[in-house]
C-alpha atoms as a PDB file:
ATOM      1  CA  UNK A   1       0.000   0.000   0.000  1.00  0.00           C
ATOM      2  CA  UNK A   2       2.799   2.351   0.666  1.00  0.00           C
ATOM      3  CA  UNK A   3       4.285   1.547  -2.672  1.00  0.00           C
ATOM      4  CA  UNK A   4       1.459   2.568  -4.171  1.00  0.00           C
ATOM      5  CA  UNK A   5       1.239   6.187  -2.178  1.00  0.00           C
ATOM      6  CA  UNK A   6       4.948   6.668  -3.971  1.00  0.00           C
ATOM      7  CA  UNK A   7       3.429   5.985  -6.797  1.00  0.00           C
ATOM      8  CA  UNK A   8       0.582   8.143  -6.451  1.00  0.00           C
ATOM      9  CA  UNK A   9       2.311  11.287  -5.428  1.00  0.00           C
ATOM     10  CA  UNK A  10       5.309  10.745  -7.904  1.00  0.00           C
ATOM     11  CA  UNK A  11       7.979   9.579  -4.882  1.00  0.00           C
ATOM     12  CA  UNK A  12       9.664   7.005  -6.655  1.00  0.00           C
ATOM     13  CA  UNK A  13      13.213   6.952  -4.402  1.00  0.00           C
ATOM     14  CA  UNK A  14      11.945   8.022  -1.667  1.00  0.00           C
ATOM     15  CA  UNK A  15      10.464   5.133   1.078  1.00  0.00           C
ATOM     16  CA  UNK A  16       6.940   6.398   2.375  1.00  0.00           C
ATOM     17  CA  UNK A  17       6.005   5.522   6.399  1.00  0.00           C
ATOM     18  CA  UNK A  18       3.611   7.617   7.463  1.00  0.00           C
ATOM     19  CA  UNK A  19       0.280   9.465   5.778  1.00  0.00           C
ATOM     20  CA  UNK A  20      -1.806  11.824   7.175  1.00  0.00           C
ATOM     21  CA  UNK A  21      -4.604  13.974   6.426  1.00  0.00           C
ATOM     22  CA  UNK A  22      -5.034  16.768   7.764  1.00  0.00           C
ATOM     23  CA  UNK A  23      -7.242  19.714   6.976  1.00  0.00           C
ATOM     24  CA  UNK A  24      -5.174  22.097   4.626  1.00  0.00           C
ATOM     25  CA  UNK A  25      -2.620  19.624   3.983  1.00  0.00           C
ATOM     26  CA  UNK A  26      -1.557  15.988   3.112  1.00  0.00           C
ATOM     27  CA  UNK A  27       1.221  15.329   5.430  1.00  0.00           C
ATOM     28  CA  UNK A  28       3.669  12.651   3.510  1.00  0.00           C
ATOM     29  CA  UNK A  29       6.545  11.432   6.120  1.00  0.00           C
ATOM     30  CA  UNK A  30       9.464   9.891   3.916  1.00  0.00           C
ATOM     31  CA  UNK A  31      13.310   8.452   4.000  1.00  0.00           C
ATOM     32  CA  UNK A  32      15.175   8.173   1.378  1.00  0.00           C
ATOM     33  CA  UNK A  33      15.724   4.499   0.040  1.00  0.00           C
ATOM     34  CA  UNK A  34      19.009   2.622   1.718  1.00  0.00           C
ATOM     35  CA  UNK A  35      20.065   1.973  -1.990  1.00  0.00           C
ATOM     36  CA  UNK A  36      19.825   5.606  -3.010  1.00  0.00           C
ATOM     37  CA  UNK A  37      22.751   6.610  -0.721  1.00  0.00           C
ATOM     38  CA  UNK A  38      25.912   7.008  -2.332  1.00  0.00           C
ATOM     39  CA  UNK A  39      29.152   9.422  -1.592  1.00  0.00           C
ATOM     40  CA  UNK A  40      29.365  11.702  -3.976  1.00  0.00           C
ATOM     41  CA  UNK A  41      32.824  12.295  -3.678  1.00  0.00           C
ATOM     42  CA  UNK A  42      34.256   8.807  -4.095  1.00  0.00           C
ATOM     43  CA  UNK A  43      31.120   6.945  -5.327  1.00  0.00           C
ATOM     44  CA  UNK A  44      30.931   4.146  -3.127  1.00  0.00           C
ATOM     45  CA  UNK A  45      28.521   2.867  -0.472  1.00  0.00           C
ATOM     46  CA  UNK A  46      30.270   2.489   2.713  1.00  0.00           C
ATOM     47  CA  UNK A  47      29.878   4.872   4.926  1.00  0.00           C
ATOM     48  CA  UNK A  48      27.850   5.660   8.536  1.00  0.00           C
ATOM     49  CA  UNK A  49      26.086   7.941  10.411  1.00  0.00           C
ATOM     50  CA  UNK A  50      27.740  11.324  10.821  1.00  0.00           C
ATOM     51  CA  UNK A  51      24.067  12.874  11.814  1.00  0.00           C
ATOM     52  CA  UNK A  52      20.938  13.100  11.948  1.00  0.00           C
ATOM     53  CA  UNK A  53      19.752  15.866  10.312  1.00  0.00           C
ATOM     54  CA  UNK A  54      16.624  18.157  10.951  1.00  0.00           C
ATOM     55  CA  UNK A  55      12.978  17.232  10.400  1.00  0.00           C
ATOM     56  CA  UNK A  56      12.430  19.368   7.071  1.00  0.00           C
ATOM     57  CA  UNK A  57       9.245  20.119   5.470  1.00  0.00           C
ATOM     58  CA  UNK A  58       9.210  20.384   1.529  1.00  0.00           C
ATOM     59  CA  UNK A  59       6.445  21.135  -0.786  1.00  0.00           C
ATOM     60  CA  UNK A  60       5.590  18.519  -3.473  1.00  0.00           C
ATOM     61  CA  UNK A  61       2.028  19.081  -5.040  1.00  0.00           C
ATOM     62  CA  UNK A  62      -1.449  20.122  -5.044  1.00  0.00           C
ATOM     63  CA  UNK A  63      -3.507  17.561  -4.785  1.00  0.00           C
ATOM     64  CA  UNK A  64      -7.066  19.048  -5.483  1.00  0.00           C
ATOM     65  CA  UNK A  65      -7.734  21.856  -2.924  1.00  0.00           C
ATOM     66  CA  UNK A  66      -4.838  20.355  -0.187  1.00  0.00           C
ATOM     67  CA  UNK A  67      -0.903  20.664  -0.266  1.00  0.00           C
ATOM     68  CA  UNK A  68       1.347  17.391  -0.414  1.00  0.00           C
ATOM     69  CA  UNK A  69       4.127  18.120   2.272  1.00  0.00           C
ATOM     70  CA  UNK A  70       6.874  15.922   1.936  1.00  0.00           C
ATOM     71  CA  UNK A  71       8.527  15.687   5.444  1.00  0.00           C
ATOM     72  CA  UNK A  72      11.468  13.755   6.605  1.00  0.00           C
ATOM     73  CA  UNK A  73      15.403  13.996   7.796  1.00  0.00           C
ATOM     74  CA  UNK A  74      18.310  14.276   5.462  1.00  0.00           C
ATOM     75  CA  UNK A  75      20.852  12.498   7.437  1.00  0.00           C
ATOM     76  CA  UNK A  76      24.644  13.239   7.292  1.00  0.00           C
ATOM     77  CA  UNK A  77      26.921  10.653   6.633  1.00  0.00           C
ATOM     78  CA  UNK A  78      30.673   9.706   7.010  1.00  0.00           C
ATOM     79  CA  UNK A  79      32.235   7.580   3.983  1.00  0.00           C
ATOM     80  CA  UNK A  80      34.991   5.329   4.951  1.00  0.00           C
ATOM     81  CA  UNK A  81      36.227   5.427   1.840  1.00  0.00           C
ATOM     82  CA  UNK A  82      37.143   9.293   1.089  1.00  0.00           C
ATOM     83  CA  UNK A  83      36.866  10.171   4.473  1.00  0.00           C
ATOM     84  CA  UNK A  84      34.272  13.087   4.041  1.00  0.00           C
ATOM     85  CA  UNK A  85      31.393  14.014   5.127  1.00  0.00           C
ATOM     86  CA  UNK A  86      27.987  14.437   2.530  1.00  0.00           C
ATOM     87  CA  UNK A  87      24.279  14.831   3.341  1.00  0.00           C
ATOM     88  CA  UNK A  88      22.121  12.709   1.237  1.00  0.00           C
ATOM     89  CA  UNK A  89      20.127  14.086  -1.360  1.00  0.00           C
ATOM     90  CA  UNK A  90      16.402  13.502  -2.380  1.00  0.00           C
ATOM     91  CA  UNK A  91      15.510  12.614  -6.049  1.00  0.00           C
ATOM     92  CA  UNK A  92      13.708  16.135  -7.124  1.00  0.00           C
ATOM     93  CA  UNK A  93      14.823  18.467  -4.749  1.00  0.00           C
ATOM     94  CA  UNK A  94      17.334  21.228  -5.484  1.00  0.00           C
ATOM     95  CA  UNK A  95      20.049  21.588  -2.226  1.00  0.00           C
ATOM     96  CA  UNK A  96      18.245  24.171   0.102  1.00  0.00           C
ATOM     97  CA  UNK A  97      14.707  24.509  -2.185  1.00  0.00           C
ATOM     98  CA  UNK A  98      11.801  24.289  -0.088  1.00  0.00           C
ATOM     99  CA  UNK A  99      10.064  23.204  -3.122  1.00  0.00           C
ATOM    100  CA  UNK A 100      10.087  19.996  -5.723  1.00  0.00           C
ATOM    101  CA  UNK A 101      10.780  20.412  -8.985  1.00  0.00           C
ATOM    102  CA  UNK A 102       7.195  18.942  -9.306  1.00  0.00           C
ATOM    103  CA  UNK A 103       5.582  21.730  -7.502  1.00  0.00           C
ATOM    104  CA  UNK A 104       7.194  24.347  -9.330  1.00  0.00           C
ATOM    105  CA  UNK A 105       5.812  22.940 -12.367  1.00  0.00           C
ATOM    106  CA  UNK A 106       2.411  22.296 -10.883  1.00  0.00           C
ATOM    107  CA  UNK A 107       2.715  26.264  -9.650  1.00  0.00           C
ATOM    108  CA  UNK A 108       3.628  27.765 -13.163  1.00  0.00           C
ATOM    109  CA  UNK A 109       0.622  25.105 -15.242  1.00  0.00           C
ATOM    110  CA  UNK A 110      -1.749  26.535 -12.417  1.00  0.00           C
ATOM    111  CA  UNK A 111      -0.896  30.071 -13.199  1.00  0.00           C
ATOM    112  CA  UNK A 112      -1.744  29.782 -16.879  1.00  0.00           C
ATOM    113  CA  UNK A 113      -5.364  30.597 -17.009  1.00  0.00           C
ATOM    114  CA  UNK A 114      -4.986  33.012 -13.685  1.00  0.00           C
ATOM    115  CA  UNK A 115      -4.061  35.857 -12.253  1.00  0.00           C
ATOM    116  CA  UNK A 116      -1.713  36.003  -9.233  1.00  0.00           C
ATOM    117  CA  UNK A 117      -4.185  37.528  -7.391  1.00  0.00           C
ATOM    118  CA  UNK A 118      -6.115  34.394  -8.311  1.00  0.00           C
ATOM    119  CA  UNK A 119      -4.061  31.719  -7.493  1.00  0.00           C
ATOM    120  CA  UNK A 120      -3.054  33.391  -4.222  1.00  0.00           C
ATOM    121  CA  UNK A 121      -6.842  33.146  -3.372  1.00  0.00           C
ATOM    122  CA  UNK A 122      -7.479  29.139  -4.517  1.00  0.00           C
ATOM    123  CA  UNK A 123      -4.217  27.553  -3.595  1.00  0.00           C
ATOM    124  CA  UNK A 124      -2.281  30.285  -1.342  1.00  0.00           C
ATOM    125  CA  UNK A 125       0.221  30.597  -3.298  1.00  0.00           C
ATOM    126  CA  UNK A 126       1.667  34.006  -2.845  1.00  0.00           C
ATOM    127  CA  UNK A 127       2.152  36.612  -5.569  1.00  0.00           C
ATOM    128  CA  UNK A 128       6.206  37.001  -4.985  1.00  0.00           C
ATOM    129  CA  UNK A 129       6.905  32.501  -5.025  1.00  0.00           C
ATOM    130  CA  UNK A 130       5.141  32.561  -8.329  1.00  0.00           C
ATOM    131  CA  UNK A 131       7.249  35.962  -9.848  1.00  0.00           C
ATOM    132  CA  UNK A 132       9.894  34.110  -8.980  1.00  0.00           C
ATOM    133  CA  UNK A 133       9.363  30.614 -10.732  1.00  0.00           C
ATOM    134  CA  UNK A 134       8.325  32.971 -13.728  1.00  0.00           C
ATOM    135  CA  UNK A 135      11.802  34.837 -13.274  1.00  0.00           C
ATOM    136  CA  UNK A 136      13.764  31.434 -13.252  1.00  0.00           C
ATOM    137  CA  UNK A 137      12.281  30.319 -16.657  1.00  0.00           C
ATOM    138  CA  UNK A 138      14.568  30.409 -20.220  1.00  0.00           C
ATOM    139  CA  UNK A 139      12.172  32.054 -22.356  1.00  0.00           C
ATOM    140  CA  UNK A 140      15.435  33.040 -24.352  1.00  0.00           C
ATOM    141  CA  UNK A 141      14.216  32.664 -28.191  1.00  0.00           C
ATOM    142  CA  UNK A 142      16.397  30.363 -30.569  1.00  0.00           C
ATOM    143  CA  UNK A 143      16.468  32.712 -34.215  1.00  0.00           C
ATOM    144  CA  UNK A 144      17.547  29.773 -36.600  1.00  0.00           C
ATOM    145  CA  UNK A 145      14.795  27.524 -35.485  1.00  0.00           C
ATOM    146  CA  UNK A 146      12.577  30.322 -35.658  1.00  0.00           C
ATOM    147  CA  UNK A 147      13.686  31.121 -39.321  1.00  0.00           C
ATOM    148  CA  UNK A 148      13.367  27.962 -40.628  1.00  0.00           C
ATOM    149  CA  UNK A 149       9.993  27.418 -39.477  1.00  0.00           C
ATOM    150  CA  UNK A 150       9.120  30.977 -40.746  1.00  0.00           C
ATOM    151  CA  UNK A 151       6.698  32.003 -38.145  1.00  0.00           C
ATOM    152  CA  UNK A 152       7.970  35.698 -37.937  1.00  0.00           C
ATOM    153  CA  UNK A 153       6.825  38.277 -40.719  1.00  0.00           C
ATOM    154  CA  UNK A 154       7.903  42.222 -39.591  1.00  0.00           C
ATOM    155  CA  UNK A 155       6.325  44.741 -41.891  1.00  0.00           C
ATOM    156  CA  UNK A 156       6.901  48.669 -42.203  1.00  0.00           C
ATOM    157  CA  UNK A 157       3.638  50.547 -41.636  1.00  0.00           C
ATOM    158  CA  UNK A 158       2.989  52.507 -43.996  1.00  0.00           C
ATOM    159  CA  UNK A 159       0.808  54.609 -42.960  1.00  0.00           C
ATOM    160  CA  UNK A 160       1.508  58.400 -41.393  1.00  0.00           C
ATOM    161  CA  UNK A 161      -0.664  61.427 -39.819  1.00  0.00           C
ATOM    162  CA  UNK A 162       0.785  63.804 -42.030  1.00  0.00           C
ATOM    163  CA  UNK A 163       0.141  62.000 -45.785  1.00  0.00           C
ATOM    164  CA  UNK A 164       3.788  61.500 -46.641  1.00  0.00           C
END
């Protein structure tokens, strides 16, 4: 059944233990899978525990009018191999982003048909988080692709107040 609550909320990596529903939210407790930890120095998988990190809380999706909050430890660990210290990483999540790459996705396809003032009322999302997300985006236009389809025409006007 767990499996398929990773399933459901697109967790694949991450080992689900406890649900619960609350009135706002959908509170998703998680660990990351023994088999996803690897140094990232040295590449190998013998290390231990270093520490135990802080219980974080991380944004993951809108599931109809409720929030998905991920929440679980990333854990610090000590490879015997390299001899350094890392702090394991979750699949989606950017190093201090409070955010998945999933909800900022989910964030910018809800803000489509609305305004932010909209969105801000239905899902509380506030009008900076989604500036922001819209900021991040390459909306950088490539010019050869865009020749070779021929989409652009620019035209002079022709016309003028003055009859010349």
């Amino acid at each position: 059944m767990k499996n398929d609550i990773a399933k459901i909320f697109h967790i694949q990596g991450l080992r689900v233990i406890k649900v619960e529903a609350k009135e706002k939210d959908i509170e998703v407790e998680v660990q990351l899978k023994k088999g996803g930890i690897k140094c990232p120095h040295c590449g190998k998988r013998r290390f231990i525990s270093h520490q135990k990190g802080r219980l974080s809380q991380v944004k993951h999706q809108f599931w109809g009018d409720k929030q998905v909050i991920l929440k679980g430890r990333k854990n610090r660990w000590w490879c015997k191999g390299c001899k350094r210290a890392f702090t394991e990483s979750w699949p989606g999540l950017r190093k201090w982003s409070r955010k998945t790459q999933e909800a900022e996705q989910q964030i910018l396809s809800l803000l489509r048909p609305r305004s932010f003032r909209q969105l801000e009322k239905e899902y509380g999302i506030t009008d900076r988080v989604a500036r922001y997300l819209l900021a991040k985006l390459d909306t950088s236009c490539i010019w050869e692709e865009e020749k070779r389809q021929s989409k652009i025409r620019l035209g002079i006007d022709e016309h003028s107040f003055r009859g010349r």
